[in-house]
N, C-alpha and C. Protein backbone atom coordinates (compact mmCIF):
# COMPACT_ATOMS: atom_id res chain seq x y z
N UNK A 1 49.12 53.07 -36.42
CA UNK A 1 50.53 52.99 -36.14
C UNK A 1 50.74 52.02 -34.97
N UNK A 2 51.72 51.10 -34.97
CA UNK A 2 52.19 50.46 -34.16
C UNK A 2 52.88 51.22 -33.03
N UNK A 3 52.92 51.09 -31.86
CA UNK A 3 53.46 51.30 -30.84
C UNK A 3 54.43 50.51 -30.22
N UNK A 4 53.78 48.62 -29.98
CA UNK A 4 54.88 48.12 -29.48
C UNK A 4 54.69 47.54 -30.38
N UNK A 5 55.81 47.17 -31.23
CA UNK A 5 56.18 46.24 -32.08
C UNK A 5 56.92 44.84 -31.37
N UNK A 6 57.25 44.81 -30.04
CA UNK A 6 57.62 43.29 -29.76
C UNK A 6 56.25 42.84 -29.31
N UNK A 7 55.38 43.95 -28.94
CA UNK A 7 53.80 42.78 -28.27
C UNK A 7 53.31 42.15 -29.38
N UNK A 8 53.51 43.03 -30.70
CA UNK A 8 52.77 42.25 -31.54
C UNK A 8 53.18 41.02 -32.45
N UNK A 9 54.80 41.33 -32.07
CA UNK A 9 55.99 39.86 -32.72
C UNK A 9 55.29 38.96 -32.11
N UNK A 10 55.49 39.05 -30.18
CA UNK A 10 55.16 37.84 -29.53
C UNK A 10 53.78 37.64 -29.98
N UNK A 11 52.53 37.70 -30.07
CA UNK A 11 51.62 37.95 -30.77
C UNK A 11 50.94 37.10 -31.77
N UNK A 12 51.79 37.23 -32.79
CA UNK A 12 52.27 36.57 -33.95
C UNK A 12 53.25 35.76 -33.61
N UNK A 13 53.80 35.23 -32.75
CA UNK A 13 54.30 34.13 -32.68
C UNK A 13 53.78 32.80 -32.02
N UNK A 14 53.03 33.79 -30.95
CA UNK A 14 51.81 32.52 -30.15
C UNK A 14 50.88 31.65 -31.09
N UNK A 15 50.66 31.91 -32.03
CA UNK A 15 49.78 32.42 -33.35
C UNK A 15 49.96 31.21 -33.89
N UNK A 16 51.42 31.32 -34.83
CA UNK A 16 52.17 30.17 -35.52
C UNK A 16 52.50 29.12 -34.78
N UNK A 17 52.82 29.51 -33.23
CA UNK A 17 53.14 27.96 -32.94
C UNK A 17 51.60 27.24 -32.05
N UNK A 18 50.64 27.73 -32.50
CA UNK A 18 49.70 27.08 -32.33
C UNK A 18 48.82 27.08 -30.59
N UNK A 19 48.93 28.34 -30.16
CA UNK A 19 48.95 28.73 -28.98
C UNK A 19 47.63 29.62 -29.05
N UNK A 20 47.17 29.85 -30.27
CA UNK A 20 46.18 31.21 -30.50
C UNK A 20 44.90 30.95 -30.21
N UNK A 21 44.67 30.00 -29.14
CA UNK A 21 43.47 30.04 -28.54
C UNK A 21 43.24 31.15 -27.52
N UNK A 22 42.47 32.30 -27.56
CA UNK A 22 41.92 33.51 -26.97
C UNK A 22 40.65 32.99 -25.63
N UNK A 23 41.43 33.40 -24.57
CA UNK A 23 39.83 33.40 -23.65
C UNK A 23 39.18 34.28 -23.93
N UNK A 24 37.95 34.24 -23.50
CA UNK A 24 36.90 35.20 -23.70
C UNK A 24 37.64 36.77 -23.26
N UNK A 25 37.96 36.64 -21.98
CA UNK A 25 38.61 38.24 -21.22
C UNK A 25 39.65 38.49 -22.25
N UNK A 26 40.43 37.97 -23.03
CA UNK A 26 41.53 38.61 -23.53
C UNK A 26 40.75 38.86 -25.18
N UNK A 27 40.22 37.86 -25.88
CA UNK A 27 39.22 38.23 -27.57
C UNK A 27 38.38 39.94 -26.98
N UNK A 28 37.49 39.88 -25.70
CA UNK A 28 36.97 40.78 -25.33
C UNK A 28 37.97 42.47 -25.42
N UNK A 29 39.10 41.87 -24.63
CA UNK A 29 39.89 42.84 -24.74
C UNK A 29 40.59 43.15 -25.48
N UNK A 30 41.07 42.50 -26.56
CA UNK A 30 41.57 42.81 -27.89
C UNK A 30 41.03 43.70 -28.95
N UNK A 31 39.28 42.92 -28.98
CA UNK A 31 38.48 44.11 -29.64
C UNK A 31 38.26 45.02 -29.06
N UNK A 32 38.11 45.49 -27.75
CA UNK A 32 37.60 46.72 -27.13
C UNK A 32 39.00 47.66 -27.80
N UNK A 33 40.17 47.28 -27.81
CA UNK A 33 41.18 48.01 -28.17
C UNK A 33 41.15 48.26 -29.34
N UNK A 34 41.02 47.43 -30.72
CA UNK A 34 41.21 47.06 -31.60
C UNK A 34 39.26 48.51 -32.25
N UNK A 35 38.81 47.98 -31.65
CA UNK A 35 37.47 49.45 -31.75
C UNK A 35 37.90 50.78 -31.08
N UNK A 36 38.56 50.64 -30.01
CA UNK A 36 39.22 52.38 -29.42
C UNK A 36 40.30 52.48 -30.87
N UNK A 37 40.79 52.02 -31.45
CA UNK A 37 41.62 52.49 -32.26
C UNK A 37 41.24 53.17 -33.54
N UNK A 38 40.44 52.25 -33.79
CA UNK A 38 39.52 52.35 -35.08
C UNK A 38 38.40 53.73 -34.51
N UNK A 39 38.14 54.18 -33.71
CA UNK A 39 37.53 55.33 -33.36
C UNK A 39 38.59 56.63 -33.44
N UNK A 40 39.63 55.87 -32.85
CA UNK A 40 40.54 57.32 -32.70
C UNK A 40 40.92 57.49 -34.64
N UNK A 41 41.39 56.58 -35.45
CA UNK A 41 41.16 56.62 -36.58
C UNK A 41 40.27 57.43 -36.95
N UNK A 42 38.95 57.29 -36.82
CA UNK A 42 38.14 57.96 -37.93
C UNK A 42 37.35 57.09 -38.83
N UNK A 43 37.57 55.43 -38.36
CA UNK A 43 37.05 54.80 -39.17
C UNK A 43 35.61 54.11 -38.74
N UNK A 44 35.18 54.19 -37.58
CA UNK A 44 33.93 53.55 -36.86
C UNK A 44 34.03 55.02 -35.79
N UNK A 45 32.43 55.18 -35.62
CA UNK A 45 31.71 54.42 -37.05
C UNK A 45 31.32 55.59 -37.92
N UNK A 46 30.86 54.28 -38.67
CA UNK A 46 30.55 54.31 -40.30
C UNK A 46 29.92 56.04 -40.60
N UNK A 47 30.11 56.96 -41.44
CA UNK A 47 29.34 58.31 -41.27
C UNK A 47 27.58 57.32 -42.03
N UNK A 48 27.68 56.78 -43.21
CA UNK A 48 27.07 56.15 -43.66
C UNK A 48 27.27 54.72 -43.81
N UNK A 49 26.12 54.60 -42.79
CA UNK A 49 27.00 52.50 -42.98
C UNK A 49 26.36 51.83 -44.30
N UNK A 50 25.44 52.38 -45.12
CA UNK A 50 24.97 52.31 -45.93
C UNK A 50 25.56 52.33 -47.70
N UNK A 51 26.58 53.48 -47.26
CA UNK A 51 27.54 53.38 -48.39
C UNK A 51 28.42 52.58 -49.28
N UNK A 52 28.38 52.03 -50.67
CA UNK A 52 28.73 51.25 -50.76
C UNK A 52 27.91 50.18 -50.73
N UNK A 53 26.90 49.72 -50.26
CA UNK A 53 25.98 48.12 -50.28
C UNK A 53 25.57 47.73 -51.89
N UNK A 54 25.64 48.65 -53.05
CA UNK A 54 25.43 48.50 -54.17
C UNK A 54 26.59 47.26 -54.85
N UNK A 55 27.54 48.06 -54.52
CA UNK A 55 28.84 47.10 -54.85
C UNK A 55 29.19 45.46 -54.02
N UNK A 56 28.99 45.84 -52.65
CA UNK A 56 29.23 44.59 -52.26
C UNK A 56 27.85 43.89 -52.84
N UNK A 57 27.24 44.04 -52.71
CA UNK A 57 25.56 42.83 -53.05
C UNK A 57 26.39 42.81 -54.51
N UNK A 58 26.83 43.05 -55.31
CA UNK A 58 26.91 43.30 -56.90
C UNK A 58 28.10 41.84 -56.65
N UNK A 59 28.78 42.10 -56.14
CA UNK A 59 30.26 41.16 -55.52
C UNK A 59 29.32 39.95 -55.32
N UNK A 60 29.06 39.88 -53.95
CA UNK A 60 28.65 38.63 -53.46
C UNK A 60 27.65 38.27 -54.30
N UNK A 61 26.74 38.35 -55.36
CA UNK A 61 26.04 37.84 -56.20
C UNK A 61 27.19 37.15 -57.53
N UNK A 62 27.99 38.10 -57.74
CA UNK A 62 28.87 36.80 -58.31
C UNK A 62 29.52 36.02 -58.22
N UNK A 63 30.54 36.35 -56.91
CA UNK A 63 30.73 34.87 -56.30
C UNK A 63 30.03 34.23 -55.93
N UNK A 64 28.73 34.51 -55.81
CA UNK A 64 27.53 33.12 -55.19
C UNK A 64 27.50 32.21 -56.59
N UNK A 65 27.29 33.17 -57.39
CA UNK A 65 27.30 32.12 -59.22
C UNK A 65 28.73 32.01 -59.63
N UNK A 66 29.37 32.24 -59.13
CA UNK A 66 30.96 31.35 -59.54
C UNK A 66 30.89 30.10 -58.53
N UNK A 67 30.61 30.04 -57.04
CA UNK A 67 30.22 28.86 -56.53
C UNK A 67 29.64 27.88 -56.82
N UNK A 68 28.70 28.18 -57.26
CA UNK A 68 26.97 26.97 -57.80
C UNK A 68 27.68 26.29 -58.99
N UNK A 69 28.44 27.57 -59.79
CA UNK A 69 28.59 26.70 -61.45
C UNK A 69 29.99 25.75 -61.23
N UNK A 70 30.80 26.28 -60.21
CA UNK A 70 32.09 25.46 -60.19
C UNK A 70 31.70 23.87 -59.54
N UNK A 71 30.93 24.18 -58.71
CA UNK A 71 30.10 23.09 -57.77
C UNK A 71 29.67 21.88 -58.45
N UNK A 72 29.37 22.40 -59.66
CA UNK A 72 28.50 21.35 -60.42
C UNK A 72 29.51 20.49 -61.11
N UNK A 73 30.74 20.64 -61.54
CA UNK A 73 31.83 20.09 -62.32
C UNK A 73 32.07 18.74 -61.76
C-alpha cells in the first residue's frame, strides 16, 4: 500500500523528465526500504527460494531458442 502518494508522483516525475540518476546513498536507501517492505509483506524471504526453478529454466530455455532462431533471419 502506498502511503504517500505525492512522494511517489514527484518520483515518477524526476523519472520522465530525465533526472533519474540515483546516488549511491539514495539507490542504497530506496532498496533498504523497498526490502523492509517486502519483509513486512511476507514476501522475502523466500520460505523456499528453490521453488519454482523448474519453470523458470523451462522459460528461459525457450526464449534462449526463440533468440538464436530469430537471430539468424
Amino acid at each position: 500500500m502506498i502511503k504517500n502518494k505525492h512522494i511517489l508522483e514527484e518520483l515518477d516525475n524526476q523519472f520522465i523528465l530525465g533526472k533519474g540518476r540515483l546516488s549511491y546513498d539514495e539507490a542504497l536507501r530506496l532498496f533498504e526500504a523497498m526490502w523492509i517492505e517486502a519483509k513486512n509483506m511476507g514476501i522475502v524471504p523466500l520460505k523456499d527460494p528453490m521453488e519454482g526453478i523448474d519453470v523458470d529454466i523451462r522459460i528461459a530455455r525457450i526464449l534462449n531458442s526463440c533468440s538464436k532462431t530469430s537471430s539468424r533471419r
